[in-house]
Structure formats: structure tokens, C-alpha cells
PDB file of N, CA and C in Angstrom:
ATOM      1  N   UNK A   1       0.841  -1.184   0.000  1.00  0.00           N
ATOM      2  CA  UNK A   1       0.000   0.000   0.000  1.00  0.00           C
ATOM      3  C   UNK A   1       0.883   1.242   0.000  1.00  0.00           C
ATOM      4  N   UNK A   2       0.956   2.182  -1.153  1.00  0.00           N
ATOM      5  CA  UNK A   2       1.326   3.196  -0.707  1.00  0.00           C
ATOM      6  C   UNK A   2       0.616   4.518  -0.356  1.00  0.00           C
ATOM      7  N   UNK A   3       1.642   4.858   0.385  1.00  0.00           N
ATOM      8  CA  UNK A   3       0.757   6.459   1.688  1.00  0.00           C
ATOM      9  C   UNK A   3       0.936   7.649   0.544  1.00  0.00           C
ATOM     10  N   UNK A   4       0.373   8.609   1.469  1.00  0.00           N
ATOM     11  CA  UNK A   4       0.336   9.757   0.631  1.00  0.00           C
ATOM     12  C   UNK A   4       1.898  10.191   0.001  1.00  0.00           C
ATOM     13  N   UNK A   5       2.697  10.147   0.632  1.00  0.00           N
ATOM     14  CA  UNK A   5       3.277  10.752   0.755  1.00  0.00           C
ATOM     15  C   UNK A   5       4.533   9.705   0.225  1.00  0.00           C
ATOM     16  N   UNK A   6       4.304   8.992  -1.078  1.00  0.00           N
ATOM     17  CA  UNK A   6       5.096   8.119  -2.219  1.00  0.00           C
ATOM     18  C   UNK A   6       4.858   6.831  -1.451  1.00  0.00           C
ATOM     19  N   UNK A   7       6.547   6.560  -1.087  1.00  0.00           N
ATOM     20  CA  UNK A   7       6.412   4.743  -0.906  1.00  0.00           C
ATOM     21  C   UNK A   7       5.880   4.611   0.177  1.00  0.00           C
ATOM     22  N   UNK A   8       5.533   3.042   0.593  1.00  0.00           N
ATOM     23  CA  UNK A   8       4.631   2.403   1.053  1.00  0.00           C
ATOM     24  C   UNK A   8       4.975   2.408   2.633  1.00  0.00           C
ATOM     25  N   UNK A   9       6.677   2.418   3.096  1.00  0.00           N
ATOM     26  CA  UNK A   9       7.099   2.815   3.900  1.00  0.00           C
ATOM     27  C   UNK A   9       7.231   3.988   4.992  1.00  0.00           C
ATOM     28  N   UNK A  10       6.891   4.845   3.954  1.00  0.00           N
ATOM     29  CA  UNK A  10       6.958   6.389   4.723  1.00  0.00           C
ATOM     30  C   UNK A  10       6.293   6.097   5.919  1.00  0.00           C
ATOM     31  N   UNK A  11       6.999   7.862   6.558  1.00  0.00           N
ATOM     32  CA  UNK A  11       6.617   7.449   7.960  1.00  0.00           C
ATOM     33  C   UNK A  11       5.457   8.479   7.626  1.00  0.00           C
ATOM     34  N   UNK A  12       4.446   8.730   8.920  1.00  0.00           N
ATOM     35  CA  UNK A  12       3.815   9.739   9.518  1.00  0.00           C
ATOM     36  C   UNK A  12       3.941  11.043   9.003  1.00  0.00           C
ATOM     37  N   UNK A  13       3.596  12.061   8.363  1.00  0.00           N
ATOM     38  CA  UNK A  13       3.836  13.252   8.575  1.00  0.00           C
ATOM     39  C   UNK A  13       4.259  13.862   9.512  1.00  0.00           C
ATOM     40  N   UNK A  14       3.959  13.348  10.974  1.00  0.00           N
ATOM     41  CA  UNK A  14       4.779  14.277  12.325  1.00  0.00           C
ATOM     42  C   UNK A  14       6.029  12.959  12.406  1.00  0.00           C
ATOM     43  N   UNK A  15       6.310  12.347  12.074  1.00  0.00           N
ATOM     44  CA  UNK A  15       7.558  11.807  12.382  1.00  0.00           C
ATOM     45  C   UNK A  15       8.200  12.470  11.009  1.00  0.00           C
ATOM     46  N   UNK A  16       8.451  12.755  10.027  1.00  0.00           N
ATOM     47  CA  UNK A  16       8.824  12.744   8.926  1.00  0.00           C
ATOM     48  C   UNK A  16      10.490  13.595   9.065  1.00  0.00           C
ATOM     49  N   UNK A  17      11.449  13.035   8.763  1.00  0.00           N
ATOM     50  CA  UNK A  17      12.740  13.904   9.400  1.00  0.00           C
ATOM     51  C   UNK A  17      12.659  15.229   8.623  1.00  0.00           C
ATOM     52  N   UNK A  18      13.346  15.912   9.025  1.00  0.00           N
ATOM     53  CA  UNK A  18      12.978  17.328   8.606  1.00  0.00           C
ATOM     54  C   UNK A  18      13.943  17.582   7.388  1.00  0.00           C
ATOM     55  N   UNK A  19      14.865  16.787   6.884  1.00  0.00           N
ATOM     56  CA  UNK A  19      15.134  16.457   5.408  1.00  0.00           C
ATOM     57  C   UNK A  19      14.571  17.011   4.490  1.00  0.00           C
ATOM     58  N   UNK A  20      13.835  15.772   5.064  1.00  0.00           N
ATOM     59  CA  UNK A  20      12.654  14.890   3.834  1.00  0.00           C
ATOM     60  C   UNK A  20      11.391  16.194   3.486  1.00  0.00           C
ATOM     61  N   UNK A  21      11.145  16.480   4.794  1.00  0.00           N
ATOM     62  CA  UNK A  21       9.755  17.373   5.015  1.00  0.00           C
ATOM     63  C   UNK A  21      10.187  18.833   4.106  1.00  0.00           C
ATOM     64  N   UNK A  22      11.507  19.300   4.140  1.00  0.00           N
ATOM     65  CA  UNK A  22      12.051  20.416   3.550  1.00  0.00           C
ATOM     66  C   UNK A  22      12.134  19.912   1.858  1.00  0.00           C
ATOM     67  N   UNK A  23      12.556  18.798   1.863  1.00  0.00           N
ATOM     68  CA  UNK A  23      12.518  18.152   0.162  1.00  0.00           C
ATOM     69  C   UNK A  23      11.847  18.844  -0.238  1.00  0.00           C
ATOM     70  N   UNK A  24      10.607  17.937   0.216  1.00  0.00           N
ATOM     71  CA  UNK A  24       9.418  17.718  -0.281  1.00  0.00           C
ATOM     72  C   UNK A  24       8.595  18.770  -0.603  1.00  0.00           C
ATOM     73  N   UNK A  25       8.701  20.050   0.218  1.00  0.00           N
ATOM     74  CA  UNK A  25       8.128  21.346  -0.047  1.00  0.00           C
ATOM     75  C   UNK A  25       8.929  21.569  -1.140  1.00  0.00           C
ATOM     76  N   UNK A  26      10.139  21.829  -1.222  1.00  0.00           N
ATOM     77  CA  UNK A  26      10.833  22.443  -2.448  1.00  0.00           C
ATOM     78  C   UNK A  26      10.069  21.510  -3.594  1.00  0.00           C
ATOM     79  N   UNK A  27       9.881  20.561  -3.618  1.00  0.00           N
ATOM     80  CA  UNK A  27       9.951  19.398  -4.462  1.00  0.00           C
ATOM     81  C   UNK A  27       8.418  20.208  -5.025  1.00  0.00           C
ATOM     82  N   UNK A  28       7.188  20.226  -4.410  1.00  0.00           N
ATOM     83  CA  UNK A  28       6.124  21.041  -4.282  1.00  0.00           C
ATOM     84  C   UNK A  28       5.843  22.655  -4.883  1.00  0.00           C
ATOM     85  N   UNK A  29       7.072  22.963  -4.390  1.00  0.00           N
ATOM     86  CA  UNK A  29       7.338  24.341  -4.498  1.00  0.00           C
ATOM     87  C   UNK A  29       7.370  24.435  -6.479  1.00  0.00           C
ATOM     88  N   UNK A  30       8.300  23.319  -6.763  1.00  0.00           N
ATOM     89  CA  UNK A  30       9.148  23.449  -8.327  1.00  0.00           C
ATOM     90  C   UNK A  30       7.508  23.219  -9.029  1.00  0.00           C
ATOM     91  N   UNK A  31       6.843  22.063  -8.329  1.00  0.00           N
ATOM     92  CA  UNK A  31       5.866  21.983  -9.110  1.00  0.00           C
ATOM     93  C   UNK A  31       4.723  22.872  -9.059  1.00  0.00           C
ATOM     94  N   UNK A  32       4.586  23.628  -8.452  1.00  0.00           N
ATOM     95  CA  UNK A  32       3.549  24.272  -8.503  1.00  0.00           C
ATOM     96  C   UNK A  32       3.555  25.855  -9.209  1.00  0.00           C
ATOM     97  N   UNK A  33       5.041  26.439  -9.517  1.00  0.00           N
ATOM     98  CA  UNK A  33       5.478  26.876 -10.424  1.00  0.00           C
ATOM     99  C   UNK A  33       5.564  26.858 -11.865  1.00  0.00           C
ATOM    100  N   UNK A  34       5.599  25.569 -12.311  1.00  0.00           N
ATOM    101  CA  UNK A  34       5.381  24.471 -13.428  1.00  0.00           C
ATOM    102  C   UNK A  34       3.756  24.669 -13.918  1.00  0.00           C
ATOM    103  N   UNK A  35       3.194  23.973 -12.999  1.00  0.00           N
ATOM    104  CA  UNK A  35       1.489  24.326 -12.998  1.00  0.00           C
ATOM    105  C   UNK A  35       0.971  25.673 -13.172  1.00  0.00           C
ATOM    106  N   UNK A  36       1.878  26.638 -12.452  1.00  0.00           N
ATOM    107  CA  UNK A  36       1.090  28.023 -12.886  1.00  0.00           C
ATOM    108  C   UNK A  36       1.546  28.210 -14.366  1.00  0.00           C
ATOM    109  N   UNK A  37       2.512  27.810 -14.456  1.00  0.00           N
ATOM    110  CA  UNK A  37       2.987  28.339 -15.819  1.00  0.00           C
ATOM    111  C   UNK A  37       1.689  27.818 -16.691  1.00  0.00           C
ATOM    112  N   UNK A  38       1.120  26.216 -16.842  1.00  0.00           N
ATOM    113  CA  UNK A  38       0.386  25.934 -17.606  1.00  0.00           C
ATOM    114  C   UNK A  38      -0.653  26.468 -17.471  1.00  0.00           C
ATOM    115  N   UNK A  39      -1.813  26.920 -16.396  1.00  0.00           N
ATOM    116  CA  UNK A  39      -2.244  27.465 -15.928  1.00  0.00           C
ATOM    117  C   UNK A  39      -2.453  28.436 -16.475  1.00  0.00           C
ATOM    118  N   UNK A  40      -1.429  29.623 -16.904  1.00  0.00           N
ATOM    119  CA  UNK A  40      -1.280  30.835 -17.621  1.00  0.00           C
ATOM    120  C   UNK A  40      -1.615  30.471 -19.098  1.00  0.00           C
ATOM    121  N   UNK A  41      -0.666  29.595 -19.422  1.00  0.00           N
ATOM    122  CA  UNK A  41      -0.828  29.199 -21.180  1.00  0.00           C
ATOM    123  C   UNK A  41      -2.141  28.544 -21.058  1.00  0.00           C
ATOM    124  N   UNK A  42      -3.300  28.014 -20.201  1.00  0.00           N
ATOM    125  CA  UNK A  42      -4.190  27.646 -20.750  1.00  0.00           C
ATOM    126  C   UNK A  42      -5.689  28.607 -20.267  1.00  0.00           C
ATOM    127  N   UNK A  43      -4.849  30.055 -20.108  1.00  0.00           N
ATOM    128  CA  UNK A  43      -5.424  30.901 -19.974  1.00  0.00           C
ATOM    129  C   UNK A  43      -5.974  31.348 -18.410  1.00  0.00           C
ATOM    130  N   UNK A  44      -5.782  30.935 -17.731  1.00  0.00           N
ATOM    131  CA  UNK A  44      -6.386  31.246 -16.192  1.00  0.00           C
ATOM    132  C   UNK A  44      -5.657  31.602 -15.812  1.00  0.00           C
ATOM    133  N   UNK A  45      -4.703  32.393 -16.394  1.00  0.00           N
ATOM    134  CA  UNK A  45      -3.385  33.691 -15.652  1.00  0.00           C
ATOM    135  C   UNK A  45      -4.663  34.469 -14.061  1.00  0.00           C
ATOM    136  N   UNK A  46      -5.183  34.891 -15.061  1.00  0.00           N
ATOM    137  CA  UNK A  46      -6.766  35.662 -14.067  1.00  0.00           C
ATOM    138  C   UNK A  46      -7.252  35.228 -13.105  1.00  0.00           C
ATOM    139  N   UNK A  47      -7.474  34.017 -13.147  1.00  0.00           N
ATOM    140  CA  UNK A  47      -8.368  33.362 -12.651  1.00  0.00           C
ATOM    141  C   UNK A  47      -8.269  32.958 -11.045  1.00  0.00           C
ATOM    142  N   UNK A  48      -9.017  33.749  -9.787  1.00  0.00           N
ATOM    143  CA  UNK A  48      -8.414  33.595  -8.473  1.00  0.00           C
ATOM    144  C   UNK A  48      -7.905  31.996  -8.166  1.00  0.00           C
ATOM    145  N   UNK A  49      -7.294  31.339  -7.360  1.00  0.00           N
ATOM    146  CA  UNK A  49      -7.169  30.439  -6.496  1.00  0.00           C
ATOM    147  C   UNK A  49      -8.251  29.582  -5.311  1.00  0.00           C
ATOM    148  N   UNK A  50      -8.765  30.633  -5.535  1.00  0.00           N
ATOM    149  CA  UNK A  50     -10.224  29.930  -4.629  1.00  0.00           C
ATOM    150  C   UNK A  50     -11.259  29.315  -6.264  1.00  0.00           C
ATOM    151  N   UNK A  51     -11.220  30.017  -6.816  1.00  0.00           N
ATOM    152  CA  UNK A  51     -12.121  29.503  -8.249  1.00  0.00           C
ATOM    153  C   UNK A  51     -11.330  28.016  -8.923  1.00  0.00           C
ATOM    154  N   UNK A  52     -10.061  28.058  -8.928  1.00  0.00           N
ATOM    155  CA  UNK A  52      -9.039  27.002  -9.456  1.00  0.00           C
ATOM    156  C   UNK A  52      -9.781  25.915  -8.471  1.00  0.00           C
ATOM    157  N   UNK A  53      -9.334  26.318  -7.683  1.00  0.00           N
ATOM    158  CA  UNK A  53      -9.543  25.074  -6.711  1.00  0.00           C
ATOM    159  C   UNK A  53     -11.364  24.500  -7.087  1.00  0.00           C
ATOM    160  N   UNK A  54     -11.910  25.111  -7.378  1.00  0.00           N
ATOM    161  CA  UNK A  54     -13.376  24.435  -7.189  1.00  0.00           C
ATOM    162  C   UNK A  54     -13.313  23.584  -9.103  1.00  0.00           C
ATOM    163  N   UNK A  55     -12.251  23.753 -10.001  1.00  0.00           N
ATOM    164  CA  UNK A  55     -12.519  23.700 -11.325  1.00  0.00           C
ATOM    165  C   UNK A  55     -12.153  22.309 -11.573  1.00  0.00           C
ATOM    166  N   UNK A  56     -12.987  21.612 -12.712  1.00  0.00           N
ATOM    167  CA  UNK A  56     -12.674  19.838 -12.438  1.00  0.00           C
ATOM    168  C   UNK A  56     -11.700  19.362 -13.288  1.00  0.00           C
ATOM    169  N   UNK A  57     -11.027  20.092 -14.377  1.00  0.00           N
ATOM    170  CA  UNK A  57     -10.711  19.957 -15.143  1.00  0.00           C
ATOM    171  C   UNK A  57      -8.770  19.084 -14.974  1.00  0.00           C
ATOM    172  N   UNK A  58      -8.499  18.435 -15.855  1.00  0.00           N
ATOM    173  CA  UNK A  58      -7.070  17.733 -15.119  1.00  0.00           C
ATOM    174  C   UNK A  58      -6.012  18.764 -14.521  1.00  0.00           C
ATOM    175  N   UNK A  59      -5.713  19.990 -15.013  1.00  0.00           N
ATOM    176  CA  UNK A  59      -5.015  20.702 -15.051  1.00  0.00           C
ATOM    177  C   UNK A  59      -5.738  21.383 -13.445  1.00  0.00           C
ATOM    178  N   UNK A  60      -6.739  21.787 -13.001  1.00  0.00           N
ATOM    179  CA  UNK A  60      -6.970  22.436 -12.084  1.00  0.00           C
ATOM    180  C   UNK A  60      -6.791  21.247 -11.190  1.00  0.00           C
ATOM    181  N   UNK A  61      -7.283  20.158 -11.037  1.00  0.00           N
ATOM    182  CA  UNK A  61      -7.116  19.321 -10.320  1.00  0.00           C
ATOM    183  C   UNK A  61      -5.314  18.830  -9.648  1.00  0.00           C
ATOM    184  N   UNK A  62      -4.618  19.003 -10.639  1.00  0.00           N
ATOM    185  CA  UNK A  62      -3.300  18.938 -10.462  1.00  0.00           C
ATOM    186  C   UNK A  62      -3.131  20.082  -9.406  1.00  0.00           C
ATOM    187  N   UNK A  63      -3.028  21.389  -9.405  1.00  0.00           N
ATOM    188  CA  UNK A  63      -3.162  22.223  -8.640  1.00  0.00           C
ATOM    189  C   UNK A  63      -3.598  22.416  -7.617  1.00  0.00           C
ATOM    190  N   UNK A  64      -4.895  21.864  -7.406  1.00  0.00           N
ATOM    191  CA  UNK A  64      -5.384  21.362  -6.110  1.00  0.00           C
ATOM    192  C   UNK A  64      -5.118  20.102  -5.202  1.00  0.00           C
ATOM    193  N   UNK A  65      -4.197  19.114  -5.923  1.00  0.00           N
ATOM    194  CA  UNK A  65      -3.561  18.301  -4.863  1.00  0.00           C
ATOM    195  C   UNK A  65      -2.524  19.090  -4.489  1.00  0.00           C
ATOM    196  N   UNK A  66      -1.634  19.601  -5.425  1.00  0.00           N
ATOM    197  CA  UNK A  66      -0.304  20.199  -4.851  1.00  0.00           C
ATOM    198  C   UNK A  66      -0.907  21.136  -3.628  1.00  0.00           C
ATOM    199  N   UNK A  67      -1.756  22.007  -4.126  1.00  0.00           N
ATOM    200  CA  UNK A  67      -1.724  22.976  -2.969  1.00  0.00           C
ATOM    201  C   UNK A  67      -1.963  22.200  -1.756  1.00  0.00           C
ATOM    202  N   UNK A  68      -3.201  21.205  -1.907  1.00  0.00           N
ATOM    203  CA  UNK A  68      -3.509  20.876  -0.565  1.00  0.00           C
ATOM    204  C   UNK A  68      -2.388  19.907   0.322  1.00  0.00           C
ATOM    205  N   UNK A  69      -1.617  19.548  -0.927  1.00  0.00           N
ATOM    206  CA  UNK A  69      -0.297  18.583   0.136  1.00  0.00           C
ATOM    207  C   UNK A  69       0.689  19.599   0.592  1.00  0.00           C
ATOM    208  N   UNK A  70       0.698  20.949  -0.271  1.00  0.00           N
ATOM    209  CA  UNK A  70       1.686  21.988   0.215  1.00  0.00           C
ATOM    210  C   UNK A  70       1.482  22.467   1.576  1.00  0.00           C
ATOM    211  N   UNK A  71      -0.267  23.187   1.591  1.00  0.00           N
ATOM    212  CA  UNK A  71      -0.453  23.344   3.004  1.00  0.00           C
ATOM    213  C   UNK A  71      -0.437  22.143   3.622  1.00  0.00           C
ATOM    214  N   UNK A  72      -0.433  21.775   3.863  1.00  0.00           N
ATOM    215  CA  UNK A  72      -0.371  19.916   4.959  1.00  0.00           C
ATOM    216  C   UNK A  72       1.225  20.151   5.372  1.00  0.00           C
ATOM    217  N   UNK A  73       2.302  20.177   4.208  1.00  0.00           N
ATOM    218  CA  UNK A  73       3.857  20.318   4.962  1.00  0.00           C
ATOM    219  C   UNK A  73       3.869  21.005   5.391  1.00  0.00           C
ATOM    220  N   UNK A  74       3.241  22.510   5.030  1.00  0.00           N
ATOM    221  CA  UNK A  74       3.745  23.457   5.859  1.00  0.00           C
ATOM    222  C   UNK A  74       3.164  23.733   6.901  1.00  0.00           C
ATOM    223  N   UNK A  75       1.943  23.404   7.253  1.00  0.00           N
ATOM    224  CA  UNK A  75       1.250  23.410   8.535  1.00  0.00           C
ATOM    225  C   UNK A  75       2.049  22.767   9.619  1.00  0.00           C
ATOM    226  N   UNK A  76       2.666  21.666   8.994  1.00  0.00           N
ATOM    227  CA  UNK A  76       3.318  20.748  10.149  1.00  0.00           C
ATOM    228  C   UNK A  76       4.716  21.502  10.410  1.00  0.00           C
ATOM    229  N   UNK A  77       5.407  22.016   9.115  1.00  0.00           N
ATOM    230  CA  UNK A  77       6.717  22.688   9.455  1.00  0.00           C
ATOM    231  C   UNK A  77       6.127  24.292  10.402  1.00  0.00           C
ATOM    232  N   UNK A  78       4.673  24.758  10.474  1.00  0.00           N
ATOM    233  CA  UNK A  78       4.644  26.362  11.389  1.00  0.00           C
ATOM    234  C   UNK A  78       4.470  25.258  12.582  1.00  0.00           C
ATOM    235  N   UNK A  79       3.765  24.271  13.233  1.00  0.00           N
ATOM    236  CA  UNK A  79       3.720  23.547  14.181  1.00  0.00           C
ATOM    237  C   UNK A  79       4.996  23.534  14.608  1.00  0.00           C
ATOM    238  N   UNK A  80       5.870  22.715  13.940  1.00  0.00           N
ATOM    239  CA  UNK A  80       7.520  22.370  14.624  1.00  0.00           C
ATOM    240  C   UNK A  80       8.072  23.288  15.017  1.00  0.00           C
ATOM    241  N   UNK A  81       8.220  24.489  14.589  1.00  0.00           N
ATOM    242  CA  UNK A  81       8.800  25.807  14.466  1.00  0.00           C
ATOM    243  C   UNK A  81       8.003  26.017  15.786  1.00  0.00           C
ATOM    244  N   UNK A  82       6.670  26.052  15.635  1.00  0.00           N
ATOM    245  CA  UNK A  82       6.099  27.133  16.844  1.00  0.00           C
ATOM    246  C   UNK A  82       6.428  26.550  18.106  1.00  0.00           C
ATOM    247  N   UNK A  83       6.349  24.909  18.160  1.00  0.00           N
ATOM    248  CA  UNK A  83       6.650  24.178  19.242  1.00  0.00           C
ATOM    249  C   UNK A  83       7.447  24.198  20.003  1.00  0.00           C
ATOM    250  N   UNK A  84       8.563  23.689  19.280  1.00  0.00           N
ATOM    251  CA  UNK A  84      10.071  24.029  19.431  1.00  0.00           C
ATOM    252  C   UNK A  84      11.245  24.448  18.927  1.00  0.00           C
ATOM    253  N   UNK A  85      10.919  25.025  17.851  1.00  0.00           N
ATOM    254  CA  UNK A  85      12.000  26.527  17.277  1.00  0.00           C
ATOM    255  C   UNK A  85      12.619  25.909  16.278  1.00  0.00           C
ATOM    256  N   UNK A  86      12.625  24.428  15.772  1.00  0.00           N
ATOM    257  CA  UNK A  86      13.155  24.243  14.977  1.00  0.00           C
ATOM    258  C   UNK A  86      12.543  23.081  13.818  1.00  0.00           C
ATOM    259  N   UNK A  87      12.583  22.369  12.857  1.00  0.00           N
ATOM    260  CA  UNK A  87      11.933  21.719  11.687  1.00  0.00           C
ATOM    261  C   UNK A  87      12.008  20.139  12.217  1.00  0.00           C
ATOM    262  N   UNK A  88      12.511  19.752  13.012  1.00  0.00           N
ATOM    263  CA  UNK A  88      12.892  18.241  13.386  1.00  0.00           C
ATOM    264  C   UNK A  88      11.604  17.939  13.861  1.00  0.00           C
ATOM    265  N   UNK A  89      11.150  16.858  13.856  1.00  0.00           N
ATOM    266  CA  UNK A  89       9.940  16.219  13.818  1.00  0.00           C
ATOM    267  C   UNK A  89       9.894  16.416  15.561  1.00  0.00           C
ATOM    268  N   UNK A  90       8.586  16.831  16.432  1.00  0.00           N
ATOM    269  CA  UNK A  90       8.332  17.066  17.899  1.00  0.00           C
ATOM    270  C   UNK A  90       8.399  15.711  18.600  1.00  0.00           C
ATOM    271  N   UNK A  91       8.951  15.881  19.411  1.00  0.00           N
ATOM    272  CA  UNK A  91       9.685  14.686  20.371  1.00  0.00           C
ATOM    273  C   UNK A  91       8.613  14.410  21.400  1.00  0.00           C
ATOM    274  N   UNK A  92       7.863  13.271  21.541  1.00  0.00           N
ATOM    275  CA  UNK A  92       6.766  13.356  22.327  1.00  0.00           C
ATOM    276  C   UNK A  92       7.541  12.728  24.041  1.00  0.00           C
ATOM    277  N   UNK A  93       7.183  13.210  25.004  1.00  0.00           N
ATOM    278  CA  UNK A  93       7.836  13.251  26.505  1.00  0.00           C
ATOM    279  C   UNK A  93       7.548  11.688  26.654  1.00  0.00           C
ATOM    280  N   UNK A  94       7.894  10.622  27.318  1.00  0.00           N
ATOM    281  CA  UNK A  94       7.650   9.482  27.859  1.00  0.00           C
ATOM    282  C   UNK A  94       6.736   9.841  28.722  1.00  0.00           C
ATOM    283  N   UNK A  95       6.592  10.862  29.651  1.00  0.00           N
ATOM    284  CA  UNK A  95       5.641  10.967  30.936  1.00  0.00           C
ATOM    285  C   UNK A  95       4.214  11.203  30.373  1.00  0.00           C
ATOM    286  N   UNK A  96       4.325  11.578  29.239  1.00  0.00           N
ATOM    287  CA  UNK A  96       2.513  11.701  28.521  1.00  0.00           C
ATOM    288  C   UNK A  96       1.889  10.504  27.793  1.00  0.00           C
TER     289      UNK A  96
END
């Protein structure tokens, strides 16, 4: 079975080493750059981000996984940060 997040192995999103989790945004980042570009050439230069997202078409749909896996890393990377100041996956206490 594979997880969201490629092979079948992956860990957790909150375990995910902070590597990987930084990759993977860049990795996100390249593509969703890529997508606007097509995006533009297939005319929805204009067209807000809240409207993309509701559109069924393959090309909008592409856009709307990226975004929604983009926010998902980065939610977890403002979590780590806010937690404890840095991107390494949060260390849960033995006493909890």
C-alpha cells in the first residue's frame, strides 16, 4: 500500500525527518510553479485560487492536490517551528 506521501514505507507526517519534510516542499514548491505556468498558457493567468480550486478539469485538479499537500507540509513545518524553534519532527515526553 502506498501512503500519501510516495512509498509504502513512509513514515507519519509528524515523524517525517525534517530532510525529507524540507525536500518535499521544495519538491512542491518546483511543481507548482510548473502548474502556474500551464495554468497561464491555458489561460487562467486571471483566474483567483479559490475559483481554481473548485474547477474539475485535469489541469486544475493537479493544482489542487499540490496545494492541498503543500499546506499539509507546511502546517506541520509552522507547528515544529512554533513548538520548538526548529523543523525536526516534535519529540513526544515518555511521561505523557
Amino acid at each position: 500500500m502506498s501512503g500519501r506521501w510516495g512509498a509504502s514505507d513512509a513514515k507519519p507526517l509528524a515523524e517525517m525527518p525534517r530532510a525529507e519534510l524540507l525536500r518535499r516542499i521544495a519538491k512542491l514548491d518546483a511543481e507548482s510553479s510548473d502548474l502556474n505556468k500551464q495554468l497561464i498558457q491555458a489561460g487562467h493567468g486571471l483566474t483567483k485560487i479559490q475559483d481554481i480550486l473548485k474547477m474539475s478539469d485535469p489541469l486544475s485538479q493537479k493544482y489542487k492536490k499540490n496545494h492541498e499537500e503543500q499546506m499539509e507540509l507546511r502546517a506541520e513545518r509552522e507547528h515544529r517551528m512554533r513548538y520548538q524553534g526548529t523543523e525536526h519532527p516534535v519529540k513526544k515526553s515518555k511521561w505523557l
